[in-house]
PDB file of N, CA and C in Angstrom:
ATOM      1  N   UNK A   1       0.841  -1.180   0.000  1.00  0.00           N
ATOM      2  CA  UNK A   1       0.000   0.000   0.000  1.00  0.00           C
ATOM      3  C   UNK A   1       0.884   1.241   0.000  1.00  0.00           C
ATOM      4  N   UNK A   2       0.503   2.567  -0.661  1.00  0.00           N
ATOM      5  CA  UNK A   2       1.240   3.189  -0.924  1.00  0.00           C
ATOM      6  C   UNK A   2       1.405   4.733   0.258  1.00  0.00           C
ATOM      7  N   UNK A   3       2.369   5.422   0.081  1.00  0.00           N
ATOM      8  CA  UNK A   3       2.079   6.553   1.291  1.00  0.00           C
ATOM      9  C   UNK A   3       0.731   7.167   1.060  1.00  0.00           C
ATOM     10  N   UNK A   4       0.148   7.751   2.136  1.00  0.00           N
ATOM     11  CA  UNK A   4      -0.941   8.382   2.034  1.00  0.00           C
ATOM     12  C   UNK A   4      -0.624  10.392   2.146  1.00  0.00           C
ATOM     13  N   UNK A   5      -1.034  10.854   1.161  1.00  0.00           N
ATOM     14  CA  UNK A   5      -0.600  11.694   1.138  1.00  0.00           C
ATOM     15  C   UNK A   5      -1.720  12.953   1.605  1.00  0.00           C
ATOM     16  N   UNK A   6      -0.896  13.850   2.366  1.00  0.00           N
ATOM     17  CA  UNK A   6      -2.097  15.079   3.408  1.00  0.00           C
ATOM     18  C   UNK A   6      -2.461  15.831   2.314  1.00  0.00           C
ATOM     19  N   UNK A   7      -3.798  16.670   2.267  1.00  0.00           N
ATOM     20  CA  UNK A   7      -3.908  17.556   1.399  1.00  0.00           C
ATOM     21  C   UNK A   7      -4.686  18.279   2.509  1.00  0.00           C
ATOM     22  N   UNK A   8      -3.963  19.608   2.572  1.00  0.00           N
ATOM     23  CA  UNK A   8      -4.677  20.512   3.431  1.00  0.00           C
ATOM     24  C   UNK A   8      -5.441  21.982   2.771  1.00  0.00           C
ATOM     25  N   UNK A   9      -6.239  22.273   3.648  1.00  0.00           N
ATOM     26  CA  UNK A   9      -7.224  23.487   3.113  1.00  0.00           C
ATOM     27  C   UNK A   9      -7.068  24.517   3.974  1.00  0.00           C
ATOM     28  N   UNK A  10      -6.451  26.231   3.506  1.00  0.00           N
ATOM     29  CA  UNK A  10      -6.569  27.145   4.320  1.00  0.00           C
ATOM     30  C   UNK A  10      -7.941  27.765   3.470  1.00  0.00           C
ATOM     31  N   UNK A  11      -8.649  28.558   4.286  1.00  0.00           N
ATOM     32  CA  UNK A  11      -9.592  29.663   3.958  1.00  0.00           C
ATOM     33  C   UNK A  11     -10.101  30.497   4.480  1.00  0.00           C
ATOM     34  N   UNK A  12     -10.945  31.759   4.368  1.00  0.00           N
ATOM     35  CA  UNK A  12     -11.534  32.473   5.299  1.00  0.00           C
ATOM     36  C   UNK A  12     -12.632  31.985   5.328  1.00  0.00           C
ATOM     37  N   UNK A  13     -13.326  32.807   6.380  1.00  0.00           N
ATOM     38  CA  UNK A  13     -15.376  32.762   6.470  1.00  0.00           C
ATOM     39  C   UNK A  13     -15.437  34.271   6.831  1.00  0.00           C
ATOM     40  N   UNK A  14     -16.483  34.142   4.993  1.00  0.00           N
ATOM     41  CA  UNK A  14     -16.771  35.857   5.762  1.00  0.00           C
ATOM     42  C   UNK A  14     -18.694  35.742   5.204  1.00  0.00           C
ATOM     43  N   UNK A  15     -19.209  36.130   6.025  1.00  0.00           N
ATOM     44  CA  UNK A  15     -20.559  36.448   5.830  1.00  0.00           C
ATOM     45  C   UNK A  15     -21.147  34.554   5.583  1.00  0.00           C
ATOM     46  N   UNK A  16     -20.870  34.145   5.626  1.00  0.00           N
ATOM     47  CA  UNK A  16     -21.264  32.670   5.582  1.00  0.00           C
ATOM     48  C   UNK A  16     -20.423  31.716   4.537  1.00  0.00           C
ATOM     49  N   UNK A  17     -20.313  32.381   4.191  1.00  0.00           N
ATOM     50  CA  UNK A  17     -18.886  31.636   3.151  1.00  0.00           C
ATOM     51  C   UNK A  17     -17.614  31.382   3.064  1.00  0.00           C
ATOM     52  N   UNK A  18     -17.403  30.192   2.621  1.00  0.00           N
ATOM     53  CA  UNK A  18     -15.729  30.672   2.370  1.00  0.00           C
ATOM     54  C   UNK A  18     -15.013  31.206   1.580  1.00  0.00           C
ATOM     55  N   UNK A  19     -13.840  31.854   1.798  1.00  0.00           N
ATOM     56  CA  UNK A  19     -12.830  32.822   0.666  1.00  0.00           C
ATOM     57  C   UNK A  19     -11.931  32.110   0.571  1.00  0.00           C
ATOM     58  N   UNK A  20     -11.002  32.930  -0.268  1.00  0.00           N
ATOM     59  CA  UNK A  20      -9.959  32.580  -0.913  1.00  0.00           C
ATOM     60  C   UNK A  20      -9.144  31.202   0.054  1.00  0.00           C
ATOM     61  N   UNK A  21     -10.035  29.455  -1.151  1.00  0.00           N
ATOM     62  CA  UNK A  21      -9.395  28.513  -0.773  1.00  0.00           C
ATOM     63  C   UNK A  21      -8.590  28.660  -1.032  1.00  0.00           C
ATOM     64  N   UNK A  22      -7.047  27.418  -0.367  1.00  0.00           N
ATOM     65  CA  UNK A  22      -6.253  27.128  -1.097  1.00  0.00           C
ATOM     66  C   UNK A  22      -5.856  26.094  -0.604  1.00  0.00           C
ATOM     67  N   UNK A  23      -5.634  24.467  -1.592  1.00  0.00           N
ATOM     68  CA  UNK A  23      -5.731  23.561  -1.301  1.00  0.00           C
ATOM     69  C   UNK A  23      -3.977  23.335  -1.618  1.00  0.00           C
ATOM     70  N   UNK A  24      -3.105  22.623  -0.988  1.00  0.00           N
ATOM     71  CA  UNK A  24      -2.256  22.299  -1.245  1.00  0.00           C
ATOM     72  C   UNK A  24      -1.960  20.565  -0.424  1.00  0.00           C
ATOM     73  N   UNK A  25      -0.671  20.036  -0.934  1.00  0.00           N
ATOM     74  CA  UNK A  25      -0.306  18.636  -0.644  1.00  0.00           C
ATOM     75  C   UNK A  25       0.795  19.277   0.280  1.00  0.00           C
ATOM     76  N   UNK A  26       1.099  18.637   1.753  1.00  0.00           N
ATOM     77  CA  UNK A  26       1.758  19.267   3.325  1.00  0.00           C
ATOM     78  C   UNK A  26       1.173  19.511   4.485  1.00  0.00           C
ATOM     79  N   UNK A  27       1.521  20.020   4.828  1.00  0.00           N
ATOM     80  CA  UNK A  27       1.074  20.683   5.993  1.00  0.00           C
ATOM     81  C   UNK A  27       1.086  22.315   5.956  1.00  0.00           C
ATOM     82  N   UNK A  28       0.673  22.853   6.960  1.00  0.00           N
ATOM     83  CA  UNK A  28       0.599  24.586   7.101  1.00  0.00           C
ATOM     84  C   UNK A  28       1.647  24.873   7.928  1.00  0.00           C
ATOM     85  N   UNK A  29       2.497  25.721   7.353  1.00  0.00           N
ATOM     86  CA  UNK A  29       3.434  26.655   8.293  1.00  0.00           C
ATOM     87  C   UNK A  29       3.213  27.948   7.905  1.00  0.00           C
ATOM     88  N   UNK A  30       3.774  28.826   8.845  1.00  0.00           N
ATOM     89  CA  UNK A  30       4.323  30.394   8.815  1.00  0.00           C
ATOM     90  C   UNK A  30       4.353  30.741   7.407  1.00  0.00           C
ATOM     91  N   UNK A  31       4.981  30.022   6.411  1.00  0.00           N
ATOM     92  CA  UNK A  31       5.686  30.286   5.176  1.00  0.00           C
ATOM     93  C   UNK A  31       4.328  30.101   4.345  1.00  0.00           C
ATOM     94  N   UNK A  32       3.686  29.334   4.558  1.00  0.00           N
ATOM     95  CA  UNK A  32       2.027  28.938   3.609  1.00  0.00           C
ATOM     96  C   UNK A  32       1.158  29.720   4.402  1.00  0.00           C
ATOM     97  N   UNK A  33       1.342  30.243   5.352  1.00  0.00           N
ATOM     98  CA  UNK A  33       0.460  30.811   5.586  1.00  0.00           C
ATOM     99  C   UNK A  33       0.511  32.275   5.137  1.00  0.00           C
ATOM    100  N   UNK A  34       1.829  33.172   4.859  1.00  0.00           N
ATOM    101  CA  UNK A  34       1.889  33.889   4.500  1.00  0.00           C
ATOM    102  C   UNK A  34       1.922  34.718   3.239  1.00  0.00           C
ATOM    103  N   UNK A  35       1.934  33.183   2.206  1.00  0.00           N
ATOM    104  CA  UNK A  35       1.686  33.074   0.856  1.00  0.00           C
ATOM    105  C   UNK A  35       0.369  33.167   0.411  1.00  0.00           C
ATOM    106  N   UNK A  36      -0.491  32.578   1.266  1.00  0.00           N
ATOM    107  CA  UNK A  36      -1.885  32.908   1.083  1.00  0.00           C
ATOM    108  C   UNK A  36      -2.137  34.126   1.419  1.00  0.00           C
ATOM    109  N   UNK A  37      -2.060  34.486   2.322  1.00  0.00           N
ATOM    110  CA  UNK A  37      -2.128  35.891   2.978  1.00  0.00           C
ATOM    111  C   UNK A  37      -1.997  36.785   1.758  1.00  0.00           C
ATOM    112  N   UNK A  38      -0.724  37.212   0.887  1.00  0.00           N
ATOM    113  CA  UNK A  38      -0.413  37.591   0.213  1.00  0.00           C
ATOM    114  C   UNK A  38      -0.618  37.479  -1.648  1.00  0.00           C
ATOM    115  N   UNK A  39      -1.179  36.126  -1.721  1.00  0.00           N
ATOM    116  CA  UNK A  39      -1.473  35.732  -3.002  1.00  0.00           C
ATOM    117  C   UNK A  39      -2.967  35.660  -3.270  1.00  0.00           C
ATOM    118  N   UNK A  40      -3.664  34.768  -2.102  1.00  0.00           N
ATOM    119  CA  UNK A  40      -4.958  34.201  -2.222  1.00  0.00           C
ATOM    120  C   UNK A  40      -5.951  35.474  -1.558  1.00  0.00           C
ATOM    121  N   UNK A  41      -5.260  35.679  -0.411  1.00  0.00           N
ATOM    122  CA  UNK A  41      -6.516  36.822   0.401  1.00  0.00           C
ATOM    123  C   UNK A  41      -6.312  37.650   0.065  1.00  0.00           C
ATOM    124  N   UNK A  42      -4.951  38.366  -0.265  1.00  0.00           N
ATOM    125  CA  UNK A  42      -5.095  39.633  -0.443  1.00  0.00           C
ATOM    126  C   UNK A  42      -6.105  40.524  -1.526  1.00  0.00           C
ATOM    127  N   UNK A  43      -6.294  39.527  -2.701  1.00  0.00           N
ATOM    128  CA  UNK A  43      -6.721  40.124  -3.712  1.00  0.00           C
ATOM    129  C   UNK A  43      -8.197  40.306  -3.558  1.00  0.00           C
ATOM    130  N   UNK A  44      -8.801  39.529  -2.608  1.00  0.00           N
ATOM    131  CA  UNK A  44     -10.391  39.230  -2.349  1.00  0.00           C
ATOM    132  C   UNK A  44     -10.425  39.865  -0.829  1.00  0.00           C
ATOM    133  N   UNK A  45      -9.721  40.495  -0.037  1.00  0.00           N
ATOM    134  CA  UNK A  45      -9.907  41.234   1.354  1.00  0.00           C
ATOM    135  C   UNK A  45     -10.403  42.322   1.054  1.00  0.00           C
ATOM    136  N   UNK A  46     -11.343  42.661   2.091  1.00  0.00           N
ATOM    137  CA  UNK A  46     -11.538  44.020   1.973  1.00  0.00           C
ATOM    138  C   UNK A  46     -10.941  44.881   3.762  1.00  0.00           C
ATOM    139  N   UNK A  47     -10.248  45.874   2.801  1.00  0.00           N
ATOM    140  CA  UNK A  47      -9.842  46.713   3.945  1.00  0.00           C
ATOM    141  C   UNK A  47     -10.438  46.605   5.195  1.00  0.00           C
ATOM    142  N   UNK A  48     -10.500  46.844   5.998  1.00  0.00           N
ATOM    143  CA  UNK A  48     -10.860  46.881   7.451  1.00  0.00           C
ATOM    144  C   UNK A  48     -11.334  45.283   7.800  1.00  0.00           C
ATOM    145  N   UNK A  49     -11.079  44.511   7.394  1.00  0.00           N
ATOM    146  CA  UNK A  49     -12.001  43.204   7.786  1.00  0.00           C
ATOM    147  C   UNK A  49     -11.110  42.604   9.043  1.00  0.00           C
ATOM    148  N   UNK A  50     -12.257  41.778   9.609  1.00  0.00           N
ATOM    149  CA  UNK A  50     -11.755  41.330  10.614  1.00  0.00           C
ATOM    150  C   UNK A  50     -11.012  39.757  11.085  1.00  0.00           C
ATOM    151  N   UNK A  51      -9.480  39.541  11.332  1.00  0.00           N
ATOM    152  CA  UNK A  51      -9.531  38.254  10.984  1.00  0.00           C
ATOM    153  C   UNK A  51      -9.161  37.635  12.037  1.00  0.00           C
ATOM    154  N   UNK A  52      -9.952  36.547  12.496  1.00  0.00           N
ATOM    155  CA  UNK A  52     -10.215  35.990  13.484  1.00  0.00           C
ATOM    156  C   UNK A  52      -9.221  34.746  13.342  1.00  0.00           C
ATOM    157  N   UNK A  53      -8.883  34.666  14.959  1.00  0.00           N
ATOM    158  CA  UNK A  53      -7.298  33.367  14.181  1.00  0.00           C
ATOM    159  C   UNK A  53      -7.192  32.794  16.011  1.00  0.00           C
ATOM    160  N   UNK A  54      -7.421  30.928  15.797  1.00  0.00           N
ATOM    161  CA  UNK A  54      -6.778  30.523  17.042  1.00  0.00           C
ATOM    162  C   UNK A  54      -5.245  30.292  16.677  1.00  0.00           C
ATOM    163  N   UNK A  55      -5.143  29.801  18.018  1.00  0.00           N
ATOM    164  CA  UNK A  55      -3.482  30.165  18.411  1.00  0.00           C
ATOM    165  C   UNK A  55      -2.703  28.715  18.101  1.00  0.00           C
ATOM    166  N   UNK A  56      -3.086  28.563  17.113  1.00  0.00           N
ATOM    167  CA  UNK A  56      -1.562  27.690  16.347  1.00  0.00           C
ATOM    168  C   UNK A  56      -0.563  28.584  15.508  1.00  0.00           C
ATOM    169  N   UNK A  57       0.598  27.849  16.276  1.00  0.00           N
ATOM    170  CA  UNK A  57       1.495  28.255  15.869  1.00  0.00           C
ATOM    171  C   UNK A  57       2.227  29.291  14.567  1.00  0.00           C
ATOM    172  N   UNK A  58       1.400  28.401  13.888  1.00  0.00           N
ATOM    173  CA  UNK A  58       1.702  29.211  12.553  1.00  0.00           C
ATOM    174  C   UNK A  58       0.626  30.591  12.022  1.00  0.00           C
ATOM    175  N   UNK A  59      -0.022  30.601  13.084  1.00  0.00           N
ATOM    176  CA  UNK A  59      -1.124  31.587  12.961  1.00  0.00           C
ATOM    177  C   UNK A  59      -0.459  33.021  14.283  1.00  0.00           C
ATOM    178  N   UNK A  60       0.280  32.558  15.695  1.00  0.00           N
ATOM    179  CA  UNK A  60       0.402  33.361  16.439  1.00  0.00           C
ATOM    180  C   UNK A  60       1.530  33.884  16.435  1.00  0.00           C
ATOM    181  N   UNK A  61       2.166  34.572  15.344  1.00  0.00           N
ATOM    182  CA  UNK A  61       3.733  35.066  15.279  1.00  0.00           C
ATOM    183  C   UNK A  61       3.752  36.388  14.472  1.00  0.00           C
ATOM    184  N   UNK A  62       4.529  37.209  15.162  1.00  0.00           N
ATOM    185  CA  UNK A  62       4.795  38.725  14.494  1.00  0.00           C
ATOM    186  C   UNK A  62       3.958  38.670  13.403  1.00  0.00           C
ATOM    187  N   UNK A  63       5.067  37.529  12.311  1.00  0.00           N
ATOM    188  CA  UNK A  63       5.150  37.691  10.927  1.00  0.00           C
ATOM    189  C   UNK A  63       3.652  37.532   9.903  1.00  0.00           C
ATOM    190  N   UNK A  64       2.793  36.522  11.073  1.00  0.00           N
ATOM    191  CA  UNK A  64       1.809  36.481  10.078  1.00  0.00           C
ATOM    192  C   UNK A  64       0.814  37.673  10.819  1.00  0.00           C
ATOM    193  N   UNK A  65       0.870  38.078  11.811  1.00  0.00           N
ATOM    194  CA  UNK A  65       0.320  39.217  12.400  1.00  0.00           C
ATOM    195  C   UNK A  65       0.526  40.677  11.383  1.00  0.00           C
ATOM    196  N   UNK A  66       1.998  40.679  10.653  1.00  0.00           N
ATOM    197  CA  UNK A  66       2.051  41.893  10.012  1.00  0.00           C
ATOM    198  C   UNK A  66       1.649  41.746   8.512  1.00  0.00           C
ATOM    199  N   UNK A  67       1.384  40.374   7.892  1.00  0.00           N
ATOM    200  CA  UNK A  67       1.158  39.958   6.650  1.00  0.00           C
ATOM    201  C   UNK A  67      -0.344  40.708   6.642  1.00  0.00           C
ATOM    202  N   UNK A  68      -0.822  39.596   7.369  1.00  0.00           N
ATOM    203  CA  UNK A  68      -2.344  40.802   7.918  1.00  0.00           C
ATOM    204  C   UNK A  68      -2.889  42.459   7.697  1.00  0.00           C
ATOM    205  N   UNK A  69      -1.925  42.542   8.818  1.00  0.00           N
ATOM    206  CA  UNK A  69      -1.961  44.216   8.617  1.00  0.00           C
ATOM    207  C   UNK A  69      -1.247  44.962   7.955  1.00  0.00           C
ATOM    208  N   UNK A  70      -0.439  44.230   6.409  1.00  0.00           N
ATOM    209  CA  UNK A  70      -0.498  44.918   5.934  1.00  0.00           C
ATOM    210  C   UNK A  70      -1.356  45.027   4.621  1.00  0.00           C
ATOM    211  N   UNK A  71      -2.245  44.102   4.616  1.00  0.00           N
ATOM    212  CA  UNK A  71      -2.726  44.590   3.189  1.00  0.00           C
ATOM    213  C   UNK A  71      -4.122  45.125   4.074  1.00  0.00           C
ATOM    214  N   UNK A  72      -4.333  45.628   4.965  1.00  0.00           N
ATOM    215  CA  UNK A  72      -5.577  46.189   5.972  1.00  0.00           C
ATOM    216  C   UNK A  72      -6.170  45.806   6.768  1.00  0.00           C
ATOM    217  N   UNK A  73      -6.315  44.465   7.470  1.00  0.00           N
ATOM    218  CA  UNK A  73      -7.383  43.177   8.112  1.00  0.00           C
ATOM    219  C   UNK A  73      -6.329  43.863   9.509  1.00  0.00           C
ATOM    220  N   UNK A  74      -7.515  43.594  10.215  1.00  0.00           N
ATOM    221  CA  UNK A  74      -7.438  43.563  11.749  1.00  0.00           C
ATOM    222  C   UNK A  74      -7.653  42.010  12.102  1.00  0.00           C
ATOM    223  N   UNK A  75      -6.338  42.215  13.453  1.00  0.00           N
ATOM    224  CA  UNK A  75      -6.314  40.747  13.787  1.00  0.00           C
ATOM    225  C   UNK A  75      -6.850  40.631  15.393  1.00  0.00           C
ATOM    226  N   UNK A  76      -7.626  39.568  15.622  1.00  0.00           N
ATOM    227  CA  UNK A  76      -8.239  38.798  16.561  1.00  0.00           C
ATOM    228  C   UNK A  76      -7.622  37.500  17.025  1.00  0.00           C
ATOM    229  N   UNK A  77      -7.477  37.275  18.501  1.00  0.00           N
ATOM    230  CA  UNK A  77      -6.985  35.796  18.729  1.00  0.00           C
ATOM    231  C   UNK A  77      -8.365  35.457  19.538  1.00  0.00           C
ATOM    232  N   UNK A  78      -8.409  34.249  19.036  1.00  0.00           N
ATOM    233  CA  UNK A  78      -9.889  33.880  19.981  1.00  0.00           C
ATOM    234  C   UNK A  78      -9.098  33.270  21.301  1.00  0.00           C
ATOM    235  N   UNK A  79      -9.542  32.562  22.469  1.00  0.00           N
ATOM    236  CA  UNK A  79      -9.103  32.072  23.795  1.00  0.00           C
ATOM    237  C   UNK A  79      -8.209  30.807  23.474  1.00  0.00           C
ATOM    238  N   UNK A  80      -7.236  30.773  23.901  1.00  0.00           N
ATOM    239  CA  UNK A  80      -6.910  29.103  23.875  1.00  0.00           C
ATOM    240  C   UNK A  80      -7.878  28.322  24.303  1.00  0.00           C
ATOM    241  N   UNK A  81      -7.902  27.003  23.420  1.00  0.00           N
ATOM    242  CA  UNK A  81      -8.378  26.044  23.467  1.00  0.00           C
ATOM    243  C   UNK A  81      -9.918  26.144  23.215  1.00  0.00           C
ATOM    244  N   UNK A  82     -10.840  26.820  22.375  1.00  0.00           N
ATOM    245  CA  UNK A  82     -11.635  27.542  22.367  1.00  0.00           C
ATOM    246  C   UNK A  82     -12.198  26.777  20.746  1.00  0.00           C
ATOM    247  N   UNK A  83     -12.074  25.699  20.185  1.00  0.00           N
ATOM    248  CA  UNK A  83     -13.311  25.972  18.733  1.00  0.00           C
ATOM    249  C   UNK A  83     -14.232  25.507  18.568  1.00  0.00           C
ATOM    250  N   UNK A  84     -14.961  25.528  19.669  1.00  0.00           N
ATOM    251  CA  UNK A  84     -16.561  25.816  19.627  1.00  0.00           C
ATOM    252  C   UNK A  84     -16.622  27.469  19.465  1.00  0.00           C
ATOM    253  N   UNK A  85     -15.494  28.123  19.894  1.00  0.00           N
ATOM    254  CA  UNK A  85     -16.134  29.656  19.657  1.00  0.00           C
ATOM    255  C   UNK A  85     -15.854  30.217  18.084  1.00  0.00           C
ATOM    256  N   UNK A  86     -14.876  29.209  16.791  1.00  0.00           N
ATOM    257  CA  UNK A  86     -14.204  29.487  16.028  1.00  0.00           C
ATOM    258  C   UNK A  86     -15.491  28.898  14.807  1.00  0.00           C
ATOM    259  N   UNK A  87     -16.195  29.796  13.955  1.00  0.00           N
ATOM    260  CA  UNK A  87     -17.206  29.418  13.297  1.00  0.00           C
ATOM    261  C   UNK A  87     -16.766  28.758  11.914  1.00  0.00           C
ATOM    262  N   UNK A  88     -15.385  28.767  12.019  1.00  0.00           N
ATOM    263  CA  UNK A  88     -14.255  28.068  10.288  1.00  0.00           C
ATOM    264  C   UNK A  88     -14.733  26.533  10.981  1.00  0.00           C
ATOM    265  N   UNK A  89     -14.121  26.339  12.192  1.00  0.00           N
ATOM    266  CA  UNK A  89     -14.392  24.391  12.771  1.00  0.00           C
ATOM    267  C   UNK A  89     -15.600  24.093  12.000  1.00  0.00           C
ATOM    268  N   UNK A  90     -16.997  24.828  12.078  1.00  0.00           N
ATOM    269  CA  UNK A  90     -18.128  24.067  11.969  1.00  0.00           C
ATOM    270  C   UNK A  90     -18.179  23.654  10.063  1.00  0.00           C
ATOM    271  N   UNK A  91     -17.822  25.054   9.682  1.00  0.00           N
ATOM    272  CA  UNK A  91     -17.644  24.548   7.983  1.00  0.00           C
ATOM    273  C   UNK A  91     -16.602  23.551   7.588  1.00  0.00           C
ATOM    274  N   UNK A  92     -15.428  23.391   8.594  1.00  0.00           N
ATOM    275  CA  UNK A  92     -14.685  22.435   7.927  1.00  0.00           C
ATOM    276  C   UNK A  92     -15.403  20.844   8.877  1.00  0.00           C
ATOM    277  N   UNK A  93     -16.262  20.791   9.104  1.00  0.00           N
ATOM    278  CA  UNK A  93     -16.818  19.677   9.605  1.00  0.00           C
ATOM    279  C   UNK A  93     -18.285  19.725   8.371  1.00  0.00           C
ATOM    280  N   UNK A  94     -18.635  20.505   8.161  1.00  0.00           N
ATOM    281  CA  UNK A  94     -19.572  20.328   6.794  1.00  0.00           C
ATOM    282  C   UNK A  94     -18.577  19.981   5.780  1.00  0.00           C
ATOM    283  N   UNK A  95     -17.940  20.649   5.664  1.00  0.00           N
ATOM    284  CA  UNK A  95     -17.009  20.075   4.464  1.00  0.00           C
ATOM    285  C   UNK A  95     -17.116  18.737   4.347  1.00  0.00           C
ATOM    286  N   UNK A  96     -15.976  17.889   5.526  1.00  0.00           N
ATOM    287  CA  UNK A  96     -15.878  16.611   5.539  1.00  0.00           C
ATOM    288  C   UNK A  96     -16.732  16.084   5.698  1.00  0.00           C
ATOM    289  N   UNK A  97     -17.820  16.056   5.652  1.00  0.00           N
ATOM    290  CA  UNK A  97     -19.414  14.856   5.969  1.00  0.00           C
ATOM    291  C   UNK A  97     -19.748  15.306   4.301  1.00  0.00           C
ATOM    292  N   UNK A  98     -19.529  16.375   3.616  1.00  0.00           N
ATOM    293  CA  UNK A  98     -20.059  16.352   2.171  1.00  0.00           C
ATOM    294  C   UNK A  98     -18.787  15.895   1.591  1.00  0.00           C
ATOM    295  N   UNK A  99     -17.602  15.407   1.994  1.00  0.00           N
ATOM    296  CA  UNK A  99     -16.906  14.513   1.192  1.00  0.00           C
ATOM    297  C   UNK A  99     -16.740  13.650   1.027  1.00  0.00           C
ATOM    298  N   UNK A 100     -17.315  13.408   2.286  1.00  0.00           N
ATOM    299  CA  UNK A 100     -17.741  11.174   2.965  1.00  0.00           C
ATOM    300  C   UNK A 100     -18.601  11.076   1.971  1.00  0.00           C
ATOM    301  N   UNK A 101     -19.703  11.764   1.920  1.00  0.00           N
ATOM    302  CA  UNK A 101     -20.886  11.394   1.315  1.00  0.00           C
ATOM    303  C   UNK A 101     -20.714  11.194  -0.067  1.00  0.00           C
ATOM    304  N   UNK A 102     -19.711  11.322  -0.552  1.00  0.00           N
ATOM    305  CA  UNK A 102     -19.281  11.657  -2.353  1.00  0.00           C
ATOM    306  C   UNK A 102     -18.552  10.121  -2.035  1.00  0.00           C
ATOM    307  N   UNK A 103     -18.276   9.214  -1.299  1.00  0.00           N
ATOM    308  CA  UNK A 103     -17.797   8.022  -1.205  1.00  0.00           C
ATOM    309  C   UNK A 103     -16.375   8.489  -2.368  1.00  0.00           C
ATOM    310  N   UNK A 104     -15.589   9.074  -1.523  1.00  0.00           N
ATOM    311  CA  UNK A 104     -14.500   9.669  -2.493  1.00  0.00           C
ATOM    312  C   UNK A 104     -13.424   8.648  -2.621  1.00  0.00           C
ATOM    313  N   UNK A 105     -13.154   8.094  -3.604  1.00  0.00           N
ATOM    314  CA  UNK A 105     -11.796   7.196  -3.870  1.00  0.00           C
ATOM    315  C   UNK A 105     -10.624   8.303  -3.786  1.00  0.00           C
ATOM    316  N   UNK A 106      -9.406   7.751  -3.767  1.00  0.00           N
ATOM    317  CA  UNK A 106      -8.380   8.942  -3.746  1.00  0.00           C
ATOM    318  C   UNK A 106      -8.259   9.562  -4.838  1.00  0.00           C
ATOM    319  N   UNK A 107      -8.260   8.889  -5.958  1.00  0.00           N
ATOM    320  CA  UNK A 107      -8.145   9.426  -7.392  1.00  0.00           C
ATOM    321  C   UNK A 107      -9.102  10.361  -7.559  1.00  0.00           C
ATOM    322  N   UNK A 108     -10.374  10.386  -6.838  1.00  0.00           N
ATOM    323  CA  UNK A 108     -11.136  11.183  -7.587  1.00  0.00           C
ATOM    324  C   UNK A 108     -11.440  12.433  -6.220  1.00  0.00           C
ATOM    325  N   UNK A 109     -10.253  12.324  -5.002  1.00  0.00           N
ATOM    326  CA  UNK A 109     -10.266  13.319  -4.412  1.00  0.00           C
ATOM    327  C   UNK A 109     -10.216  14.749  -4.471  1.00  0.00           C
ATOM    328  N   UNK A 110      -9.302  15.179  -4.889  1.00  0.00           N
ATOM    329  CA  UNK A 110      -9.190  16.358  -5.768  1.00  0.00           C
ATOM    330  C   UNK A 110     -10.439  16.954  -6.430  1.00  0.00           C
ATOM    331  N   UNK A 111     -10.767  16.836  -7.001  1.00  0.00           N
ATOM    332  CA  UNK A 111     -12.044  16.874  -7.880  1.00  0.00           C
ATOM    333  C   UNK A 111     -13.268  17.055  -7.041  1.00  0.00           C
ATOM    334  N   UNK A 112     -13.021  15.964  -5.950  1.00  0.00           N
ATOM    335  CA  UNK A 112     -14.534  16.392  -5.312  1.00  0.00           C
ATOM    336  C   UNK A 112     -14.178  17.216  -4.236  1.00  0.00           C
ATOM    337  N   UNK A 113     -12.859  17.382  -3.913  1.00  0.00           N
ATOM    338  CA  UNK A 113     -12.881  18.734  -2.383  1.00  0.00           C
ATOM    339  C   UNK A 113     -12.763  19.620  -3.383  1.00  0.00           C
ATOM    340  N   UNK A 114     -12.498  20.090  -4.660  1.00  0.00           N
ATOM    341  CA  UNK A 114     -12.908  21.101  -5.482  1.00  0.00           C
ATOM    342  C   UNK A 114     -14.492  21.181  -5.294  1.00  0.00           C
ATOM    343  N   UNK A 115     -14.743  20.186  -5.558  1.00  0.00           N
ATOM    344  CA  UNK A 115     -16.861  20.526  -5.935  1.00  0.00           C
ATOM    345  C   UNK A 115     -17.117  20.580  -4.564  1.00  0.00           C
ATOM    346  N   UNK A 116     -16.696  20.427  -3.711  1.00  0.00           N
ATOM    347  CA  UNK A 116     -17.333  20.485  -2.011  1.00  0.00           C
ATOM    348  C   UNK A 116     -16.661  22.264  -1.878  1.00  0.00           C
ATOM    349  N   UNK A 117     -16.203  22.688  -2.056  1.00  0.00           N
ATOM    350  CA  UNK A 117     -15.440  24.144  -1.834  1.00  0.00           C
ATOM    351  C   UNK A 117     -16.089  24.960  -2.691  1.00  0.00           C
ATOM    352  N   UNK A 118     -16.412  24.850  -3.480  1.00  0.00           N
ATOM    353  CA  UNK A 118     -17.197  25.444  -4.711  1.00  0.00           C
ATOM    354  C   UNK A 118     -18.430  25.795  -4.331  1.00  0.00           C
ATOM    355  N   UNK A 119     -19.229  24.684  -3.471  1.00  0.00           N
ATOM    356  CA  UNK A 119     -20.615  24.672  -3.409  1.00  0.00           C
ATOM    357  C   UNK A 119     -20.848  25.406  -1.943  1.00  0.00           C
ATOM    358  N   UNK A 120     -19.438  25.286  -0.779  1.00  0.00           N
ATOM    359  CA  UNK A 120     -19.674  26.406  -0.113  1.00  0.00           C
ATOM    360  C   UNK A 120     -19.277  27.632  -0.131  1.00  0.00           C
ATOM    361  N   UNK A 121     -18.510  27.508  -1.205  1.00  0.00           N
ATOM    362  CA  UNK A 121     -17.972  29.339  -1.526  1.00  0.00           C
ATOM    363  C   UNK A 121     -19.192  30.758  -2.026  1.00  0.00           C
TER     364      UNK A 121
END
């Protein structure tokens, strides 16, 4: 059997939706997070918005604090240990129950966390 490979999803929630996905094969660090910041959100942020962020690591440091503020977004830390208070948990738990439900083979993964992202964007 072969490695199983991570595919992770950053995004916002603004008004009930999500923004600027971005699906990549890894994990999230400082460095992806600030690429989005800069590539994916920036172009779809609107000035003053508010961005709400628990405290992982790659979320609680200067650097992605100033990525933030600088293309205009105000930053928020919600409480440690806190995501029942974080309203991104509940969509990425819709997410995954509408990807179970697509009885997704791996091959045809891709494709359907595209059509599952699509349909909540």
């Amino acid at each position: 059997m072969g490695r199983v490979t991570r595919t992770t999803l950053i995004a916002g929630l603004n008004l009930g939706k999500l923004i600027a996905p971005l699906r990549f094969v890894g994990y999230t660090t400082t460095s992806v997070v600030i690429k989005w910041i800069r590539r994916v959100l920036a172009p779809v942020a609107k000035i003053g918005m508010v961005v709400i962020l628990d405290n992982a690591a790659f979320h609680n440091n200067q650097t992605v604090i100033k990525a933030f503020t600088d293309i205009g977004l105000k930053v928020l830390f919600l409480p440690p240990y806190s995501p029942d208070l974080n309203p991104i948990e509940n969509y990425w738990a819709i997410l995954k129950k509408k990807l179970q439900s697509l009885n997704t083979l791996p091959k045809n993964f891709n494709k359907n966390l595209d059509y599952v992202i699509r349909s909540m964007s």
